[in-house]
N, C-alpha and C. Protein backbone atom coordinates (compact mmCIF):
# COMPACT_ATOMS: atom_id res chain seq x y z
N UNK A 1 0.84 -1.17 0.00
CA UNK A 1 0.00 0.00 0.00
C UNK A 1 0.89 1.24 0.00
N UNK A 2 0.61 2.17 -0.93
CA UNK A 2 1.29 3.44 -1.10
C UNK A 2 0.89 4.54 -0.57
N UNK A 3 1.17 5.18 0.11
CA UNK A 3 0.78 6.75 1.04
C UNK A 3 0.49 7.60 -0.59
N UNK A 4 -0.27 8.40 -0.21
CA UNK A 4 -0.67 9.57 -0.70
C UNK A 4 0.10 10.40 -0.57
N UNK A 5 0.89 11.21 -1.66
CA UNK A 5 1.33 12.88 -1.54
C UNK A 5 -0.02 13.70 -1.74
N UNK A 6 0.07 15.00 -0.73
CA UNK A 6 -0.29 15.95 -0.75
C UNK A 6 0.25 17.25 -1.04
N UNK A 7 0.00 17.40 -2.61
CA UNK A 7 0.55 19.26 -3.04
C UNK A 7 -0.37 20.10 -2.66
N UNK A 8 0.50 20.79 -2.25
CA UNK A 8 0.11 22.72 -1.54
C UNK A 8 0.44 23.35 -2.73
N UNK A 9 0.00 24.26 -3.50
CA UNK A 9 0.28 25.47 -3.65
C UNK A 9 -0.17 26.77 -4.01
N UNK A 10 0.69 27.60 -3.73
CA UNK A 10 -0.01 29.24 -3.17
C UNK A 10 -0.19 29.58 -4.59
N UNK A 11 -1.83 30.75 -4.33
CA UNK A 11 -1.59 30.79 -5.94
C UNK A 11 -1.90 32.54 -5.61
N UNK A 12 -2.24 32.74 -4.43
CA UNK A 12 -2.75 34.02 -4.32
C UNK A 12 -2.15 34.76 -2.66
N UNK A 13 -1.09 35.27 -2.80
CA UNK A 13 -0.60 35.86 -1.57
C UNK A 13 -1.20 37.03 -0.84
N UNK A 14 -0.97 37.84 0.91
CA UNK A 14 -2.02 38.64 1.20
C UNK A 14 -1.21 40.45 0.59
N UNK A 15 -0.44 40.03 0.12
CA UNK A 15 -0.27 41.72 -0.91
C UNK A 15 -1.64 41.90 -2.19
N UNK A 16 -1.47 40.81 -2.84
CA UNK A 16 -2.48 40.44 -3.72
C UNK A 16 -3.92 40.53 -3.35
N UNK A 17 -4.15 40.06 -2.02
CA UNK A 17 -5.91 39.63 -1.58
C UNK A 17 -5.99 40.97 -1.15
N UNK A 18 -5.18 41.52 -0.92
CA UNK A 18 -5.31 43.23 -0.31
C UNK A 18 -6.39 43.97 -1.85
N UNK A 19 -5.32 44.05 -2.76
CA UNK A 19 -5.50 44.82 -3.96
C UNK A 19 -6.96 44.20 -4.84
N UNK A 20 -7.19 42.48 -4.25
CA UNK A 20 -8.38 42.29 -5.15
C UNK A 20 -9.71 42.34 -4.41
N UNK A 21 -9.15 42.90 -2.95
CA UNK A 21 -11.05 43.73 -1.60
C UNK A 21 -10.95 44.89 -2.57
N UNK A 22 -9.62 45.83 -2.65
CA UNK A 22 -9.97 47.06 -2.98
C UNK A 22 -10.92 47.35 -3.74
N UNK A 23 -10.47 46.17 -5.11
CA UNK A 23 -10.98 46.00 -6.71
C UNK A 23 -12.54 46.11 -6.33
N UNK A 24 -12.95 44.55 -5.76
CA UNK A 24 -14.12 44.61 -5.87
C UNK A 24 -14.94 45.12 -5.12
N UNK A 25 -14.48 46.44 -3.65
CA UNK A 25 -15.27 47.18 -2.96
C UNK A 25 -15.48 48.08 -4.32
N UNK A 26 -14.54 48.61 -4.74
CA UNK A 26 -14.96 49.37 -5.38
C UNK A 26 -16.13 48.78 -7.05
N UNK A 27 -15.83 47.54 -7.73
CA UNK A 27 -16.83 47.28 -8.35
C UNK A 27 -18.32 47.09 -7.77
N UNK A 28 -18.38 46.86 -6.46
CA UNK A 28 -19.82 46.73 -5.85
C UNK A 28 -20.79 47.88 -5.36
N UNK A 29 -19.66 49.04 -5.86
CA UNK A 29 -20.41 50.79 -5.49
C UNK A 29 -20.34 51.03 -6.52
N UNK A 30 -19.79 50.97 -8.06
CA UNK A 30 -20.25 51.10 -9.16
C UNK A 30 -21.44 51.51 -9.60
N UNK A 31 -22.23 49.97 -9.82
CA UNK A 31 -24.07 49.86 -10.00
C UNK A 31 -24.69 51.01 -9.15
N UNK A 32 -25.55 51.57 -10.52
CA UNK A 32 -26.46 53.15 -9.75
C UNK A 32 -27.46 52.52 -8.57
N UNK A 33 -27.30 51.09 -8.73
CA UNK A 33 -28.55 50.94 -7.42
C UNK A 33 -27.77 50.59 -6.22
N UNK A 34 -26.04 50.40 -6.18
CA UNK A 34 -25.66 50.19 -4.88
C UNK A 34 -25.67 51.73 -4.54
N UNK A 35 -26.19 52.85 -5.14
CA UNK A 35 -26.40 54.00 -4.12
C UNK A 35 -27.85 53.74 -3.30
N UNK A 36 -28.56 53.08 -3.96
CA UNK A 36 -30.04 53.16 -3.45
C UNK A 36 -30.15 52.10 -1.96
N UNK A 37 -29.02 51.60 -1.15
CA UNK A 37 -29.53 50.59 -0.07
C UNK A 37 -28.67 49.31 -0.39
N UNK A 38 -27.26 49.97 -0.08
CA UNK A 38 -26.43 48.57 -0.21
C UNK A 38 -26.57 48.12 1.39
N UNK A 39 -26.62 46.20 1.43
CA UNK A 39 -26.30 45.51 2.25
C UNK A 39 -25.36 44.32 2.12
N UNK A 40 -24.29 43.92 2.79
CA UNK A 40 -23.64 43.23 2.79
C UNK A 40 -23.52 41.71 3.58
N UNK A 41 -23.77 40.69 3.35
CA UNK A 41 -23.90 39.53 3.47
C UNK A 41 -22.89 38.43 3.49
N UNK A 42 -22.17 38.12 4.34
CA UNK A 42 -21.01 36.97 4.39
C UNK A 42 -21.90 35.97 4.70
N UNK A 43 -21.23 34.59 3.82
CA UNK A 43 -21.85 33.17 4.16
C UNK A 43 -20.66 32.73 5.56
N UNK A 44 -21.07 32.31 6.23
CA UNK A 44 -20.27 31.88 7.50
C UNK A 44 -20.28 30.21 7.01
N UNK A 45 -18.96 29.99 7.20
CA UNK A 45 -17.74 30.70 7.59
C UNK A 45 -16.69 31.50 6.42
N UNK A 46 -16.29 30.96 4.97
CA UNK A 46 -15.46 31.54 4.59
C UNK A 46 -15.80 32.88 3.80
N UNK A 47 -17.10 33.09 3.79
CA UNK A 47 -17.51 34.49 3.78
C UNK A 47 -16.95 36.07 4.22
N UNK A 48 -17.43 35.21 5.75
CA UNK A 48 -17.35 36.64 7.11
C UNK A 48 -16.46 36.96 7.18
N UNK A 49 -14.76 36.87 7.06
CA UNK A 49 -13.91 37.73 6.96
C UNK A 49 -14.08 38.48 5.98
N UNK A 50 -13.96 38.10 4.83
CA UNK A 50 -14.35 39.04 3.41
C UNK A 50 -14.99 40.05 3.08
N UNK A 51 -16.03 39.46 4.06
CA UNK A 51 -17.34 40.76 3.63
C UNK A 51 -16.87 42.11 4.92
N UNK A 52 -16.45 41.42 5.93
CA UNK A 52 -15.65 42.39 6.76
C UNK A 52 -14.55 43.51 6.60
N UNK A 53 -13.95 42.46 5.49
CA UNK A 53 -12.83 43.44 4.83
C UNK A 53 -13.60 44.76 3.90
N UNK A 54 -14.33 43.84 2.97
CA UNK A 54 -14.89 44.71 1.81
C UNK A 54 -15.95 46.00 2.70
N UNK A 55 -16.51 45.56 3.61
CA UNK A 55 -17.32 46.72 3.80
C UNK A 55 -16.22 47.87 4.48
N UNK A 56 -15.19 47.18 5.38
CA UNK A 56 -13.80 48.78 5.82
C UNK A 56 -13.69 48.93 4.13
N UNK A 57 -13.64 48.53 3.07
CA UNK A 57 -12.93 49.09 1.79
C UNK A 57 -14.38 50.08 1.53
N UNK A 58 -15.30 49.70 1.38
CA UNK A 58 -16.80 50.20 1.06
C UNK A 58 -16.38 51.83 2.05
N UNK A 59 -16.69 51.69 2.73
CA UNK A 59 -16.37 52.75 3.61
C UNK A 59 -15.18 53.70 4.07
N UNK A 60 -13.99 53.00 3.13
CA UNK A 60 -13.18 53.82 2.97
C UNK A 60 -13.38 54.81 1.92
N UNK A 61 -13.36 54.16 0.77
CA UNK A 61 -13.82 54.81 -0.59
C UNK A 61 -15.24 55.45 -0.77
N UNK A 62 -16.20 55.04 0.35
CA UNK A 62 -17.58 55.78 0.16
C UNK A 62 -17.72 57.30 1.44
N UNK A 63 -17.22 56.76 2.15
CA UNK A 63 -17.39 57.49 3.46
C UNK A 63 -18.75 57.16 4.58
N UNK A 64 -18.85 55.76 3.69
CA UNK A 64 -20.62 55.43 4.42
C UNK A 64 -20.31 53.63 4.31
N UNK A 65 -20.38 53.03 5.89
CA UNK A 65 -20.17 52.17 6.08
C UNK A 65 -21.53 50.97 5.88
N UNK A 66 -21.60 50.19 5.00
CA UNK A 66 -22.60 49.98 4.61
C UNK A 66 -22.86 48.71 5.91
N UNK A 67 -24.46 48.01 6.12
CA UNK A 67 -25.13 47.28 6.51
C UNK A 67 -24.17 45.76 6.48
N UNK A 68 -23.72 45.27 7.54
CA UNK A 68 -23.31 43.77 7.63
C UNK A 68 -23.74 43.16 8.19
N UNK A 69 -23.74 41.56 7.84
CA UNK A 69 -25.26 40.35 8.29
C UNK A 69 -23.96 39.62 7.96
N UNK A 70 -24.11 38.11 8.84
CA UNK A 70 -23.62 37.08 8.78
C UNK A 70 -24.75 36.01 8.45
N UNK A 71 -24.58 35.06 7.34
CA UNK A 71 -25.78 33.83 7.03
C UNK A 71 -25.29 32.86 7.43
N UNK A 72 -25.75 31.78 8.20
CA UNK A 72 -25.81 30.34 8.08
C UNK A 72 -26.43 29.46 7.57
N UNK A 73 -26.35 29.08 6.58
CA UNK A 73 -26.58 28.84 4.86
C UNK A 73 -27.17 27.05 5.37
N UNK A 74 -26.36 26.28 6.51
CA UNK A 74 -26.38 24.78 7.11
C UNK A 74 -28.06 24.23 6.63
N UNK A 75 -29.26 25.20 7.14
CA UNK A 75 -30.67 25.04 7.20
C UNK A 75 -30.94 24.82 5.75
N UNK A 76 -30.37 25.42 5.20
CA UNK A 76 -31.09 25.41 3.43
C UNK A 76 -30.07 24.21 2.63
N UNK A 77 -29.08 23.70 2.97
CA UNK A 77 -28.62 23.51 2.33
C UNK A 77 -29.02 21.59 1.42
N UNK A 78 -28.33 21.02 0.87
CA UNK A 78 -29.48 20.22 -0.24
C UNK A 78 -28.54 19.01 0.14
N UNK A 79 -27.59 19.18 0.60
CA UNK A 79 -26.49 18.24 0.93
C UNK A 79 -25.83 17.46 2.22
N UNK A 80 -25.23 16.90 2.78
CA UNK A 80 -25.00 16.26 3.84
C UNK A 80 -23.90 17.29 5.10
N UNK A 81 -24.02 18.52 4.29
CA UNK A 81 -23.15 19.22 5.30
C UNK A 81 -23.21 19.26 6.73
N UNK A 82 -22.51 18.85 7.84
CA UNK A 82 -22.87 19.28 9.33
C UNK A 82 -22.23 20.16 10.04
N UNK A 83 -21.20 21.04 9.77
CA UNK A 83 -20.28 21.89 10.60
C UNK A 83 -21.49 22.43 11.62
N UNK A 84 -20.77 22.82 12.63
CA UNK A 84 -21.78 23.59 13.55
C UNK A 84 -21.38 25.24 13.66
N UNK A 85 -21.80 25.61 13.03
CA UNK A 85 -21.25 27.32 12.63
C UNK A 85 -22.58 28.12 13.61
N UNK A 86 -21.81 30.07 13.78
CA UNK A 86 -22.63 30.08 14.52
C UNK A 86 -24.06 30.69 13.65
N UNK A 87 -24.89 31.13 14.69
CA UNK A 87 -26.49 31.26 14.03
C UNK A 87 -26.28 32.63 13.06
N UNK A 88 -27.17 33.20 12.19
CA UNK A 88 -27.16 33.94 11.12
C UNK A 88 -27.10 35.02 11.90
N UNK A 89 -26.45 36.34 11.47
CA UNK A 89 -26.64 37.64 12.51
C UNK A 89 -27.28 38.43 11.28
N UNK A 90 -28.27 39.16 11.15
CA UNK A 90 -28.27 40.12 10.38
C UNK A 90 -29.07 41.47 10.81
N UNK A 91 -28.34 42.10 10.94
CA UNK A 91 -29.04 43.16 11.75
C UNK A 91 -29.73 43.96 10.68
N UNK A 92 -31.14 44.45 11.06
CA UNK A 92 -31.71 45.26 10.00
C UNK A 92 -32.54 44.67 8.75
N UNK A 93 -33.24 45.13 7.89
CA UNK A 93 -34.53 44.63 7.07
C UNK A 93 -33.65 44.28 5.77
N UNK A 94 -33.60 43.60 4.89
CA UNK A 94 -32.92 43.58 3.54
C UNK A 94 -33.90 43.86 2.38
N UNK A 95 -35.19 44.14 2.56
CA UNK A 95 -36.40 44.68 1.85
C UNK A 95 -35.87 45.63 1.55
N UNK A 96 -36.02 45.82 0.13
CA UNK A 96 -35.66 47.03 -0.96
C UNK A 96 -34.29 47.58 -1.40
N UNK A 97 -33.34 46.55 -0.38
CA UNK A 97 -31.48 46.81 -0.33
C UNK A 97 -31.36 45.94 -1.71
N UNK A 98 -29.92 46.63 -2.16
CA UNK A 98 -28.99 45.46 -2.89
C UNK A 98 -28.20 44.84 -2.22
N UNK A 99 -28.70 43.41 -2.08
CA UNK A 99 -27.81 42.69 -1.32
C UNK A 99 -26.68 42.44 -1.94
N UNK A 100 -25.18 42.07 -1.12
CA UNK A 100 -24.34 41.35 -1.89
C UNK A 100 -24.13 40.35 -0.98
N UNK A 101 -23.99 38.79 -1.46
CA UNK A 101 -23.57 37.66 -0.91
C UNK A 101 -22.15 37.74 -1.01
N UNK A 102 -21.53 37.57 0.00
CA UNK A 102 -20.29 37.56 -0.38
C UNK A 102 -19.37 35.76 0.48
N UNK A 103 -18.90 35.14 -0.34
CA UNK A 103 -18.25 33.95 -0.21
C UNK A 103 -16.96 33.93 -0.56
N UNK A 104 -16.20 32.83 -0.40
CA UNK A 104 -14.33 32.94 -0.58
C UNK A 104 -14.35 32.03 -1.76
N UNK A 105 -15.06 30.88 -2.14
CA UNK A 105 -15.14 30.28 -3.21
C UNK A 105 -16.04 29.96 -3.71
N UNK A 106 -16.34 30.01 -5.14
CA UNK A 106 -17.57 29.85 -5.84
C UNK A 106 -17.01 28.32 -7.07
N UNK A 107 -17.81 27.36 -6.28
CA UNK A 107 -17.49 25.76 -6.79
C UNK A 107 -18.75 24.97 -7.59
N UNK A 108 -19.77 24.38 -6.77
CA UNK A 108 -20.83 23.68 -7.77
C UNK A 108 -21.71 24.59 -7.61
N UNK A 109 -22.09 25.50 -6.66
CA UNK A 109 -22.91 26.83 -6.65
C UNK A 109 -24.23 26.06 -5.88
N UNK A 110 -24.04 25.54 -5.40
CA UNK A 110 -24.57 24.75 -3.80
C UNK A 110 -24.70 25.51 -3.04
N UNK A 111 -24.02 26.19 -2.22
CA UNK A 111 -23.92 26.90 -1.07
C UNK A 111 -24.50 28.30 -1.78
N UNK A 112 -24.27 28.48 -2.83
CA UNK A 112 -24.98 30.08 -3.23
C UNK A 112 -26.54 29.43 -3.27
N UNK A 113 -26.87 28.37 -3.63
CA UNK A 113 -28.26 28.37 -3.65
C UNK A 113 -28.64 28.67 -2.58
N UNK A 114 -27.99 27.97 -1.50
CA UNK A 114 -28.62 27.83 -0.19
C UNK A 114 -28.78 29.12 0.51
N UNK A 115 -27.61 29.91 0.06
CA UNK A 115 -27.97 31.59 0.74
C UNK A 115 -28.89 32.16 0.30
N UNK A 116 -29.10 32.22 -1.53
CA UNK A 116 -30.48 33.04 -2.02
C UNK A 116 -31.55 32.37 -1.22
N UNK A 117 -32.01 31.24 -0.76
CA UNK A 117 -33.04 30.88 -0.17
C UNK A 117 -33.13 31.80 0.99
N UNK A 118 -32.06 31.64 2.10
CA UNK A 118 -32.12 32.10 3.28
C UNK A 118 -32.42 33.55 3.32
N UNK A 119 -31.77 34.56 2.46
CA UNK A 119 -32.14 35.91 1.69
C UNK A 119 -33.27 35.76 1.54
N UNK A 120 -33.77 35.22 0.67
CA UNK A 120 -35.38 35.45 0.25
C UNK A 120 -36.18 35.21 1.66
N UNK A 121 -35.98 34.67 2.50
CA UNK A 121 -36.76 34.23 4.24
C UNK A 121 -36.39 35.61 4.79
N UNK A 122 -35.73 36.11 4.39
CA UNK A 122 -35.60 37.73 5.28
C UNK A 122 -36.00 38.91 4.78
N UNK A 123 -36.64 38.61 3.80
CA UNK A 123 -37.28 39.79 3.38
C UNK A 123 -37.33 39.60 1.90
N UNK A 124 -37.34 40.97 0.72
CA UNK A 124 -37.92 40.74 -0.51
C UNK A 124 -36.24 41.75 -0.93
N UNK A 125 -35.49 41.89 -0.84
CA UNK A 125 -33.99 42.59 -1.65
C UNK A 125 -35.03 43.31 -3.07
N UNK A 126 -34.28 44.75 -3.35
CA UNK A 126 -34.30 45.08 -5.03
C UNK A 126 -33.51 44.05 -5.69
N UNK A 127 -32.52 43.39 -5.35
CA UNK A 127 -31.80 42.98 -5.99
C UNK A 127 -30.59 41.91 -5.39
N UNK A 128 -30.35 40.90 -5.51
CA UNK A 128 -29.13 40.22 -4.86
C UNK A 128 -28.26 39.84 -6.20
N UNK A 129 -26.80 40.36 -5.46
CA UNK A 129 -25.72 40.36 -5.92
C UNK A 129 -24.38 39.28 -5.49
N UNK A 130 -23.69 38.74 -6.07
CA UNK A 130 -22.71 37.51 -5.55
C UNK A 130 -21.25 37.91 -5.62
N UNK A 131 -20.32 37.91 -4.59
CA UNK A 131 -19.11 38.56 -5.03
C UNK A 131 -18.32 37.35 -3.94
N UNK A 132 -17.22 36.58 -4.87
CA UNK A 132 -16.20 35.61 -4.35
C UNK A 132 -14.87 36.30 -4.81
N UNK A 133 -14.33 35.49 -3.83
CA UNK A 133 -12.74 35.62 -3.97
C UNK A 133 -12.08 34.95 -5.06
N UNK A 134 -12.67 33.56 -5.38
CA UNK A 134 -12.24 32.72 -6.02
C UNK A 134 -13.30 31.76 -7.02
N UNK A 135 -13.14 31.78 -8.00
CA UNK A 135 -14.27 31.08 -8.78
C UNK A 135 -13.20 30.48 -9.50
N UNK A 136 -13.64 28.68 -9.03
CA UNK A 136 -12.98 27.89 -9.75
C UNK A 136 -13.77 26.79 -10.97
N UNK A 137 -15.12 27.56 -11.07
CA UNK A 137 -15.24 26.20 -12.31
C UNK A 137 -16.05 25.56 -11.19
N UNK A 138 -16.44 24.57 -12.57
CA UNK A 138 -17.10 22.99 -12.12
C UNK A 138 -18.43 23.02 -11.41
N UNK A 139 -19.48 24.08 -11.78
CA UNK A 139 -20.41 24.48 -11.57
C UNK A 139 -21.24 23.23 -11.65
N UNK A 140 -22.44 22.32 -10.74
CA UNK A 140 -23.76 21.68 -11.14
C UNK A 140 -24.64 22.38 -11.03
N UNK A 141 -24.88 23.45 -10.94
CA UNK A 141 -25.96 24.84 -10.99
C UNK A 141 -25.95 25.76 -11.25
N UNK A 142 -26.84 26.44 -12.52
CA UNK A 142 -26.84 27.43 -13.25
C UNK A 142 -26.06 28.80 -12.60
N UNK A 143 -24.89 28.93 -11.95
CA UNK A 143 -24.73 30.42 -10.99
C UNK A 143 -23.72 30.83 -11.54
N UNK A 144 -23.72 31.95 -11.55
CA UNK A 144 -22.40 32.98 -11.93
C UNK A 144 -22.32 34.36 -10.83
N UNK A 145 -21.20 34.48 -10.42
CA UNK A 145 -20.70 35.28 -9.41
C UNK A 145 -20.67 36.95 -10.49
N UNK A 146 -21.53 37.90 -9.68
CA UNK A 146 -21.46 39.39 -10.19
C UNK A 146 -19.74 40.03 -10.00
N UNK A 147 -19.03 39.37 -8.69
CA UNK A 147 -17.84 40.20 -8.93
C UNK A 147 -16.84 39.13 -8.31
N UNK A 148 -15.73 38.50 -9.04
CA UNK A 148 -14.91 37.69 -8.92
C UNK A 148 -13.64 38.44 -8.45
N UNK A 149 -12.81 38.12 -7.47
CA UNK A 149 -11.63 38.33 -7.58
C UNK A 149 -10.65 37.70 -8.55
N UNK A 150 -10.71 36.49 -8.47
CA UNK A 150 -9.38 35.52 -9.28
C UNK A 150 -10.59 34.34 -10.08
N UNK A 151 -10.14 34.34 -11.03
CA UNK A 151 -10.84 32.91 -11.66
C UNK A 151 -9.84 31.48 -11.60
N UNK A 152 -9.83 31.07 -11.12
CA UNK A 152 -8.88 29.78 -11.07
C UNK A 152 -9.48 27.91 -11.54
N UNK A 153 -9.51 28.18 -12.43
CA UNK A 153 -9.87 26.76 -12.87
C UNK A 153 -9.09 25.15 -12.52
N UNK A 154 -9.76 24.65 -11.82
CA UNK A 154 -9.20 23.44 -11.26
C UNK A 154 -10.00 22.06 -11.40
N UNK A 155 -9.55 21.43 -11.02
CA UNK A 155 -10.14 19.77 -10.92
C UNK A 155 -10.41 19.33 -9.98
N UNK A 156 -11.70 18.55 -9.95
CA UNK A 156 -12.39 17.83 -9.04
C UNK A 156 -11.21 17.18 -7.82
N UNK A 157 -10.38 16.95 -8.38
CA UNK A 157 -9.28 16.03 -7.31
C UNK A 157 -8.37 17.29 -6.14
N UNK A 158 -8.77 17.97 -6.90
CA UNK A 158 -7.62 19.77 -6.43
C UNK A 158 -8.64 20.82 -5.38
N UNK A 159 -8.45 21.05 -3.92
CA UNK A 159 -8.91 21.93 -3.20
C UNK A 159 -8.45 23.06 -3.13
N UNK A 160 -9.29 24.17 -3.50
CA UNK A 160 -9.24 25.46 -3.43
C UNK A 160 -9.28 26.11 -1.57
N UNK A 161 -8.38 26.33 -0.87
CA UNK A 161 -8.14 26.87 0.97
C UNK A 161 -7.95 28.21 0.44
N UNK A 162 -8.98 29.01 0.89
CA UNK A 162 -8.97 30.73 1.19
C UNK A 162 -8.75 30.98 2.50
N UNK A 163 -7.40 31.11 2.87
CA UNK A 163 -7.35 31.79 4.33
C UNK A 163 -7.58 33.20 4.28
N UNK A 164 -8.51 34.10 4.87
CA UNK A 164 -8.48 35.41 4.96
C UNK A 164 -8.88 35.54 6.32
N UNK A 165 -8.64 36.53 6.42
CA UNK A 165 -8.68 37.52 8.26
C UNK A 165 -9.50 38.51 7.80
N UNK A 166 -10.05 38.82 9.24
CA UNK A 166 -11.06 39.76 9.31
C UNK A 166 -10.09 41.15 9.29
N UNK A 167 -8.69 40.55 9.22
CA UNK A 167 -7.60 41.72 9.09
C UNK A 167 -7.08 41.86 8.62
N UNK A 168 -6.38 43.03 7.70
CA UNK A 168 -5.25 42.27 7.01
C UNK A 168 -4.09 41.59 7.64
N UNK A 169 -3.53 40.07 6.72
CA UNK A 169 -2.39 39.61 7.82
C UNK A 169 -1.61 39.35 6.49
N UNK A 170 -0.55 38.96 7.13
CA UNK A 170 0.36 37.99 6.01
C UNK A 170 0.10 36.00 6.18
N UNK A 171 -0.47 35.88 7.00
CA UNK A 171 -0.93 34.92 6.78
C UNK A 171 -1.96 34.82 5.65
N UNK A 172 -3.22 35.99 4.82
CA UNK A 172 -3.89 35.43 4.08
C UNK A 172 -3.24 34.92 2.52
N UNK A 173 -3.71 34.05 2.18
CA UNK A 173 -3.60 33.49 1.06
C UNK A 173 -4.92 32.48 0.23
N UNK A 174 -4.50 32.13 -0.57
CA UNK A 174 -5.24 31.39 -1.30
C UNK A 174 -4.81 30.34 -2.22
N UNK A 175 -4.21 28.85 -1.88
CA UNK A 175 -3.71 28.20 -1.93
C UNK A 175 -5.02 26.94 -2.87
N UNK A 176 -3.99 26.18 -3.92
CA UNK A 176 -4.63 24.65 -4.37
C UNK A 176 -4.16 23.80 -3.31
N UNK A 177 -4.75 22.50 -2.67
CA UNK A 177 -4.70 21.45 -2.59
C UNK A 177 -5.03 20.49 -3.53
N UNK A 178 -4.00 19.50 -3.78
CA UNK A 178 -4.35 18.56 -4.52
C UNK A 178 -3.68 17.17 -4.20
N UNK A 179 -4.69 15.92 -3.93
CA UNK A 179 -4.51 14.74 -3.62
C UNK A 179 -3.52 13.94 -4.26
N UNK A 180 -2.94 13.52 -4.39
CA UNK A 180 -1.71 12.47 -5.90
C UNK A 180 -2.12 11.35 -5.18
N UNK A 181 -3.00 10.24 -4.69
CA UNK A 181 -2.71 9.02 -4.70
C UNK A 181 -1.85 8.64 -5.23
């Protein structure tokens, strides 16, 4: 019997994850309707740092710190997931806001279903919006992310790890895993 290698590698360092919050705080104040009632939405867990970051970027560049909610996506979801994450925080109505979902990777688009559900249970949004760090492909559901940081195309055998902080660190990155039996 032969052990398994496991390859690491970095594909996205935190100088880089710095410059691609900036990017897309600023693509998510663009749209004339993120003047009309932006809200911001992290899927917990690899969400909520992100959306943490992006709304200090939102509010650097706007001068107006927009609305943050944490989802726990676990209730909706279609699959055998069990982590025990904590309960959804969202302070405030999302009726008539542009929401943005914000996640660290966008994969079979599973977990985005499961948030538009949980969104739609909190009210009626003008509009929901999707913004990842990482979109790698290999979609089983019709979804496409409104604002991507990195597109990274990979294989079923290869794990996409987004470490990010609710701070900036030099620890964040964004690394492949991939199995070699």
């Amino acid at each position: 019997m032969t052990a398994s290698t496991v390859k690491r590698r970095v594909l996205v360092g935190a100088a880089e994850i710095d410059r691609i919050l900036a990017r897309l705080a600023h693509q998510i104040l663009e749209p004339e309707d993120a003047q009309n009632g932006l809200y911001l939405i992290g899927i917990r867990r690899g969400g909520e740092a992100l959306a943490q970051r992006i709304a200090k970027q939102i509010e650097r560049i706007s001068g107006r710190k927009p609305p943050l909610g944490f989802l726990n996506i676990n209730l909706y979801r279609d699959d055998e997931v069990t982590h025990q994450l904590p309960e959804s925080q969202i302070p405030g109505d999302v009726t008539g806001k542009t929401v943005v979902v914000i996640d660290d990777v966008l994969y079979t688009g599973r977990t985005v279903r499961s948030a538009l559900d949980a969104v739609t249970d909190l009210g009626r949004p003008s509009a929901v919006r999707l913004c990842v760090l990482v979109d790698r492909g290999l979609r089983e559901l019709p979804v496409q992310a409104d604002y991507v940081g990195r597109f990274i195309p990979t294989s079923r055998r290869e794990r996409v790890v987004a470490a990010v902080h609710a701070e900036p660190s030099e620890a964040d990155e964004v690394a492949i895993v991939a199995d070699n039996a």
